[in-house]
C-alpha atoms as a PDB file:
ATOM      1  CA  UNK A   1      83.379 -30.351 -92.863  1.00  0.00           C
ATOM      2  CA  UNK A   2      80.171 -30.504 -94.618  1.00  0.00           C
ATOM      3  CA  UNK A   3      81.647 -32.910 -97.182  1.00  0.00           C
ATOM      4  CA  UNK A   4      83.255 -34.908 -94.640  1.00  0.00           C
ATOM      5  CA  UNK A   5      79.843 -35.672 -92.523  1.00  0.00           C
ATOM      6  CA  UNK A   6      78.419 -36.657 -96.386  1.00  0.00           C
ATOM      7  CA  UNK A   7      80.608 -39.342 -97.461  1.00  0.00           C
ATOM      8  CA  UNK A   8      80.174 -40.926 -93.655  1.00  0.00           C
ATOM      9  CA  UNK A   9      76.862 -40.583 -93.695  1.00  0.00           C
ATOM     10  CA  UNK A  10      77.206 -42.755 -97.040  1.00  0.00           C
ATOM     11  CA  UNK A  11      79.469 -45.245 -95.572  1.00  0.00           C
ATOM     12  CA  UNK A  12      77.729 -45.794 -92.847  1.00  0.00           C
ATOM     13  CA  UNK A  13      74.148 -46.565 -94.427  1.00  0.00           C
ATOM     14  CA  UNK A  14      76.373 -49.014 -96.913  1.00  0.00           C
ATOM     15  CA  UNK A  15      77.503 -50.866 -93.612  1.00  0.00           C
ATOM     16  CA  UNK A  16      73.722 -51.047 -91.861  1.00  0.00           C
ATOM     17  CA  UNK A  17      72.737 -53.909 -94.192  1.00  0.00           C
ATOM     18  CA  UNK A  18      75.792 -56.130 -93.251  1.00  0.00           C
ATOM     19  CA  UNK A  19      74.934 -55.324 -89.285  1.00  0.00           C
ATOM     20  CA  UNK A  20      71.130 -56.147 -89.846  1.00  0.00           C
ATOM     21  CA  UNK A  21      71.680 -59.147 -91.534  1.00  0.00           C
ATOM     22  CA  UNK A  22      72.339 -61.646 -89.062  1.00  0.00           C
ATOM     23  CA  UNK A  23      70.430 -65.037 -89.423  1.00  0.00           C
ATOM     24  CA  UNK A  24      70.509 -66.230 -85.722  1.00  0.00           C
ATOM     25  CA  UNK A  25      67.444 -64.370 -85.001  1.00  0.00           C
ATOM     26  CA  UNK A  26      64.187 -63.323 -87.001  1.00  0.00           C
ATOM     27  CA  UNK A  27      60.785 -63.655 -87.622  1.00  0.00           C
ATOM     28  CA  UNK A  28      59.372 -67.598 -88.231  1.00  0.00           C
ATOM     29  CA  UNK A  29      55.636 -67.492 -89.372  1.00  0.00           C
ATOM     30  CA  UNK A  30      53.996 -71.231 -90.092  1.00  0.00           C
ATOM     31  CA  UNK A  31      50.191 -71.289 -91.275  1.00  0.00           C
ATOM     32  CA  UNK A  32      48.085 -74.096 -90.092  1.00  0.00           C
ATOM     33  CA  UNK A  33      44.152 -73.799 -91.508  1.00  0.00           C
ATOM     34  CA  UNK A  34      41.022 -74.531 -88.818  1.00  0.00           C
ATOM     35  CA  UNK A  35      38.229 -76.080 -90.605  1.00  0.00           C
ATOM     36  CA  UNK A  36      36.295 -72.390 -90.927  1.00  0.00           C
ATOM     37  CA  UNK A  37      38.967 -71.460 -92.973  1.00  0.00           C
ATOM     38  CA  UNK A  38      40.739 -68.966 -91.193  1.00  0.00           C
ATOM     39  CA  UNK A  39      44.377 -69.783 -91.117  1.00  0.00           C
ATOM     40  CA  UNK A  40      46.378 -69.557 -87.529  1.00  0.00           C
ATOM     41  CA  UNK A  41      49.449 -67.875 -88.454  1.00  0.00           C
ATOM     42  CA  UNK A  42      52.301 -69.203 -85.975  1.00  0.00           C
ATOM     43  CA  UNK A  43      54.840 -66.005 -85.586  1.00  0.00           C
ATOM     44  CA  UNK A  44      57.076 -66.176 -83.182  1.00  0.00           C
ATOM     45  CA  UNK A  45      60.401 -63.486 -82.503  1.00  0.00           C
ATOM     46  CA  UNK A  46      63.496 -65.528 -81.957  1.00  0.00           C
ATOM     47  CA  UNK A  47      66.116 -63.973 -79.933  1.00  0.00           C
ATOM     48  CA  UNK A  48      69.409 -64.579 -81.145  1.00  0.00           C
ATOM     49  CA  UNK A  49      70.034 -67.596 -79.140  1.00  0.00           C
ATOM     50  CA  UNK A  50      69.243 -70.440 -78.504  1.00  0.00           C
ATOM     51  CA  UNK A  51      67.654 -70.462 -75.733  1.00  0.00           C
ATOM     52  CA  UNK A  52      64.116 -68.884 -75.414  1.00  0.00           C
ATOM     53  CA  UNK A  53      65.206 -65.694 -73.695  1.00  0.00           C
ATOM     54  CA  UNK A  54      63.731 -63.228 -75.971  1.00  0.00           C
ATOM     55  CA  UNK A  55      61.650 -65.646 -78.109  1.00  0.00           C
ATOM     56  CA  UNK A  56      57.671 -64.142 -78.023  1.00  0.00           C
ATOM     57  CA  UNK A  57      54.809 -64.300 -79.743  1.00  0.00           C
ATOM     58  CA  UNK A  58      54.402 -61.622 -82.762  1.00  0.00           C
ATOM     59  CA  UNK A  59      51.111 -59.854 -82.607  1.00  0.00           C
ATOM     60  CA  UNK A  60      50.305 -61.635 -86.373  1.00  0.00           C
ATOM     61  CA  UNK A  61      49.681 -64.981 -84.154  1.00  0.00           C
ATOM     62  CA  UNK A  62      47.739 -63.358 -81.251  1.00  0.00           C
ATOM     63  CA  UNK A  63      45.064 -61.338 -83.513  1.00  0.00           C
ATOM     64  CA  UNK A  64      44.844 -65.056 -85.757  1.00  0.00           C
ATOM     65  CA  UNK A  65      44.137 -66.829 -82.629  1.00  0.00           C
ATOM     66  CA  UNK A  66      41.379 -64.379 -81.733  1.00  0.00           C
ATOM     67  CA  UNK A  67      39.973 -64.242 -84.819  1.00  0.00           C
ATOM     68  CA  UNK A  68      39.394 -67.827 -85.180  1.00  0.00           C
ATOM     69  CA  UNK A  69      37.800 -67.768 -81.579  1.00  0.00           C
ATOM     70  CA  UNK A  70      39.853 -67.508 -78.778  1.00  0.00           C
ATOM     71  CA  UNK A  71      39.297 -64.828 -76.286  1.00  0.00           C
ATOM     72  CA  UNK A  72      42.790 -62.317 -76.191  1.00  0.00           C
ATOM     73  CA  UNK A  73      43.712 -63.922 -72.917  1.00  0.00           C
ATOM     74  CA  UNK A  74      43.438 -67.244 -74.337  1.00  0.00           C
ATOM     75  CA  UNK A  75      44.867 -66.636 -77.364  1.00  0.00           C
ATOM     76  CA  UNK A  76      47.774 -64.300 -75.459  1.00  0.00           C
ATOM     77  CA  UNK A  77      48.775 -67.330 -73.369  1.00  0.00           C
ATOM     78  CA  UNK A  78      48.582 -70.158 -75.680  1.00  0.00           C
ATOM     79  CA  UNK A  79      50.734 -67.914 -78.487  1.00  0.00           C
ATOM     80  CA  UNK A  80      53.040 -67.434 -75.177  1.00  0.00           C
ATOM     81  CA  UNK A  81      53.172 -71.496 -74.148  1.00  0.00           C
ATOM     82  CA  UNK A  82      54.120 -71.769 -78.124  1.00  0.00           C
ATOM     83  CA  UNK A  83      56.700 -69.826 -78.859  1.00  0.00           C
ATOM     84  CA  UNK A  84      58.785 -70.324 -75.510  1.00  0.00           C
ATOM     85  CA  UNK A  85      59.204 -74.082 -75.784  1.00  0.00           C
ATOM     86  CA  UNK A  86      62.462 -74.595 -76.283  1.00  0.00           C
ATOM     87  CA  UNK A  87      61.943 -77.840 -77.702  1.00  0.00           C
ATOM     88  CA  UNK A  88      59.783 -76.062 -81.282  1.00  0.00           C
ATOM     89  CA  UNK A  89      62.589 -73.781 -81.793  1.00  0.00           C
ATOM     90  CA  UNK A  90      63.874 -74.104 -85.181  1.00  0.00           C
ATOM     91  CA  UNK A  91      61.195 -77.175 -86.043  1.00  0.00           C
ATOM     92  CA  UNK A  92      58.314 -76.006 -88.419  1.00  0.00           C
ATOM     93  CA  UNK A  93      56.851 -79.347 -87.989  1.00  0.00           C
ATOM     94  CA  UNK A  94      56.683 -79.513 -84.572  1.00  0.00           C
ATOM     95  CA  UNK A  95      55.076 -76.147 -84.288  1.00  0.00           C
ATOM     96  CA  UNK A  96      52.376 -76.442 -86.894  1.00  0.00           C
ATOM     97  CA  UNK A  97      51.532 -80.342 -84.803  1.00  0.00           C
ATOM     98  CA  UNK A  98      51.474 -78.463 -81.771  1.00  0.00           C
ATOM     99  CA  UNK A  99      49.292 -75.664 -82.897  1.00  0.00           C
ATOM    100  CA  UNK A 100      46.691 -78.280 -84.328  1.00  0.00           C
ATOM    101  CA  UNK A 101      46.917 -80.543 -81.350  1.00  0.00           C
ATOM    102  CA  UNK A 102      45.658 -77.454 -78.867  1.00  0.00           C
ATOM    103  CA  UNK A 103      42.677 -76.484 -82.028  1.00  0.00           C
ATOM    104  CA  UNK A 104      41.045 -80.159 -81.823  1.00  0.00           C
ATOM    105  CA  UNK A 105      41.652 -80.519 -77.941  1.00  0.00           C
ATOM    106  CA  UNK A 106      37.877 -80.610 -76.849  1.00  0.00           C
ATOM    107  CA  UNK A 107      38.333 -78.099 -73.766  1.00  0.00           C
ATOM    108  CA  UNK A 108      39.451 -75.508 -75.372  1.00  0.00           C
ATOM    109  CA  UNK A 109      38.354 -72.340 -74.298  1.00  0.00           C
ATOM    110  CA  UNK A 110      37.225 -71.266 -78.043  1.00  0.00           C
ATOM    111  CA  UNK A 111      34.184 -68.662 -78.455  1.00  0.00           C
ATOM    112  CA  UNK A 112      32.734 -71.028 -81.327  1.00  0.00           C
ATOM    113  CA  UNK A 113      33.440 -75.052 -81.006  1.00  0.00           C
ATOM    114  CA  UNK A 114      34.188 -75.718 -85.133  1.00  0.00           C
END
C-alpha cells in the first residue's frame, strides 16, 4: 500500500510541470527608466485569455510607481488603468509608450516633479 502511494506520488510530481506550463497566461514585466534613475517596472498578471478578466497589476509595478513618487493610490490606479487595457495586451511597445506618456504628463499627481 505504502509502495503503491510512493510511485504515485512520483508520477504525479513528474506530471505537475506539464500542467504548469501553459503559455497563455504569465507574468510580463517591461522596464522603462524616469530621469532619477529609478526604473518603473511594468508587471502585469495575464489571465489566460484574452480578454482582461483576470489581468492585474503585480505588486513589483505598484511599489516602482511609489518609489519613484506616486502616492499608493496613485500609483494603485494608474498600475490598474495599465494593465486592463485590452488594447497593451501582448504589446511591449505599447506598454512601455504608455507608461512614459503618463511620467512626462505635467499633472501628474507625483510627490517630486523630475
Amino acid at each position: 500500500m505504502i509502495k503503491n502511494l510512493g510511485v504515485a506520488a512520483v508520477i504525479a510530481a513528474m506530471g505537475l510541470p506539464a500542467i504548469a506550463g501553459g503559455n497563455a497566461h504569465g507574468h510580463h514585466n517591461y522596464g522603462a527608466y524616469g530621469p532619477t534613475g529609478n526604473q518603473i517596472v511594468v508587471s502585469c498578471y495575464r489571465g489566460p485569455w484574452k480578454e482582461v478578466i483576470w489581468d492585474r497589476p503585480n505588486a513589483v509595478f505598484v511599489d516602482s510607481l511609489v518609489s519613484v513618487g506616486y502616492d499608493f493610490s496613485t500609483a494603485a490606479a494608474i498600475a490598474e488603468r495599465v494593465c486592463r487595457d485590452q488594447t497593451l495586451v501582448g504589446n511591449p511597445g505599447a506598454l512601455k509608450a504608455n507608461m512614459e506618456n503618463i511620467w512626462h504628463q505635467p499633472g501628474s499627481h507625483r510627490r517630486h516633479n523630475y
